[in-house]
Protein backbone atom coordinates (compact mmCIF):
# COMPACT_ATOMS: atom_id res chain seq x y z
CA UNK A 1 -0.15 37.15 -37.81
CA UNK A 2 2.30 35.13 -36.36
CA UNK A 3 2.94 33.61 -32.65
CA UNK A 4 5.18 35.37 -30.83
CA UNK A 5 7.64 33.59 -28.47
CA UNK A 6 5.50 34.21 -25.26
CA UNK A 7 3.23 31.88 -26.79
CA UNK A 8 5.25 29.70 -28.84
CA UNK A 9 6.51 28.93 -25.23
CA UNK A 10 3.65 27.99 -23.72
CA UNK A 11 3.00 25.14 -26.13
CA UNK A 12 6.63 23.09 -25.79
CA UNK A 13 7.41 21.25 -22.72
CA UNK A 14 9.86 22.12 -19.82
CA UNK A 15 13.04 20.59 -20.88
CA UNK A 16 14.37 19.09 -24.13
CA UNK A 17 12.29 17.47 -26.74
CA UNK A 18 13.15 15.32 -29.54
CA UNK A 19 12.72 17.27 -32.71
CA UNK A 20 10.36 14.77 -34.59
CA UNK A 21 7.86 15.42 -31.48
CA UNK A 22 7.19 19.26 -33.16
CA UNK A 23 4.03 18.57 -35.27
CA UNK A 24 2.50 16.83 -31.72
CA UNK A 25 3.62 19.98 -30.25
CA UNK A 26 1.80 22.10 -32.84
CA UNK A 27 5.18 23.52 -34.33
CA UNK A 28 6.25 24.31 -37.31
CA UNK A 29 9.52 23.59 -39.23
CA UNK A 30 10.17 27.39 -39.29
CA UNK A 31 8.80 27.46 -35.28
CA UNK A 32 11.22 25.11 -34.75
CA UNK A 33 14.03 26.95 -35.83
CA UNK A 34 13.68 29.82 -34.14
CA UNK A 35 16.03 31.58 -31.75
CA UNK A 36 14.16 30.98 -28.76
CA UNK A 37 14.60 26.71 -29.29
CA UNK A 38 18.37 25.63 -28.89
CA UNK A 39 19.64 22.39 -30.94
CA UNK A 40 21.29 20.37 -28.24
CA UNK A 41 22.39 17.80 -31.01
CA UNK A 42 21.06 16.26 -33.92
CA UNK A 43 17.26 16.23 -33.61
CA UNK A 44 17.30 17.13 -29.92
CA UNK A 45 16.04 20.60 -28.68
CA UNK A 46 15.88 22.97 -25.67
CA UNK A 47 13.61 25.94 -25.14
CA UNK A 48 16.05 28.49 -24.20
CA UNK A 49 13.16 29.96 -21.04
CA UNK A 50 13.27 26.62 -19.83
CA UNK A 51 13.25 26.29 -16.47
CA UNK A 52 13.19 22.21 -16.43
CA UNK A 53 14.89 19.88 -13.35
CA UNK A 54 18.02 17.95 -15.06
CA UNK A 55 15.52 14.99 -15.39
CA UNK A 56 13.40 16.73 -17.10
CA UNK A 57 16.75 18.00 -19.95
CA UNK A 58 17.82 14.72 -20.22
CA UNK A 59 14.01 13.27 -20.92
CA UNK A 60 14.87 14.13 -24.20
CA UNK A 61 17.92 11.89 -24.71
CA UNK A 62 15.79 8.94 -23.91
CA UNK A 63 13.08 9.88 -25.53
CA UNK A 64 14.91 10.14 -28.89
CA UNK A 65 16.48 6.93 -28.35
CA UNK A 66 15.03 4.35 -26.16
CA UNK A 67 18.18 3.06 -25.79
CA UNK A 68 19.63 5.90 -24.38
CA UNK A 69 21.58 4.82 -20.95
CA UNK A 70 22.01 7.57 -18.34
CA UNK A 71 25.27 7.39 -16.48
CA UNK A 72 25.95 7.38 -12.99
CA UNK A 73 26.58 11.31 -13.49
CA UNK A 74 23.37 12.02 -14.78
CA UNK A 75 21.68 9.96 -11.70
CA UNK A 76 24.26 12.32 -9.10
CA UNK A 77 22.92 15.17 -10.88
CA UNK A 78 19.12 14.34 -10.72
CA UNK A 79 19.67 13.69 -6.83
CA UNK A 80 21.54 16.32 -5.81
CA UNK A 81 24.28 14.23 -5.24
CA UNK A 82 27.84 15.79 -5.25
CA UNK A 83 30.66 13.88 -7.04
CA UNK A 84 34.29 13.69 -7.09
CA UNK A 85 36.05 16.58 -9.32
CA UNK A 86 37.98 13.19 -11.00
CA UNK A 87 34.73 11.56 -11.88
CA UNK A 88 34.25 14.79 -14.24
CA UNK A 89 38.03 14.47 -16.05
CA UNK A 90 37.64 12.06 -19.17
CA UNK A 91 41.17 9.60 -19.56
């Protein structure tokens, strides 16, 4: 019998997670795959029930790539900190 996703969620941590980190996790290839876990780009995923702080979405990124640099944005958004409507328009 298979897991369903109530407890399939209770084994992957709140916020995205770098895809390689699934056997750790206890997941499967299919597991992976499933509905319930969101690709947020190559070999990045979300639980969709996850109820993670933006630090804890963007862990991910850096985890995936140590050389990941966070923008100022990403800081603003992790404090609470509202930014100028321009900072958001790309040139």
């Amino acid at each position: 019998m298979g897991e369903g996703p109530a407890e399939l969620f209770g084994q992957l941590p709140n916020g995205s997670f770098p895809a390689s980190a699934a056997e750790t996790l206890g997941l499967s290839q299919k597991q992976l795959r499933r509905d319930s876990i969101v690709t947020l780009s190559r070999g990045l995923r979300l639980p969709l029930q996850s109820t993670g702080t933006v630090a804890e979405h963007l862990r991910g990124y850096t985890e995936l790539d140590p050389e990941c640099c966070l923008s100022h944005g990403s800081a603003a958004r992790i404090r609470r900190i509202s930014l100028s409507a321009a900072l958001d328009e790309t040139i």
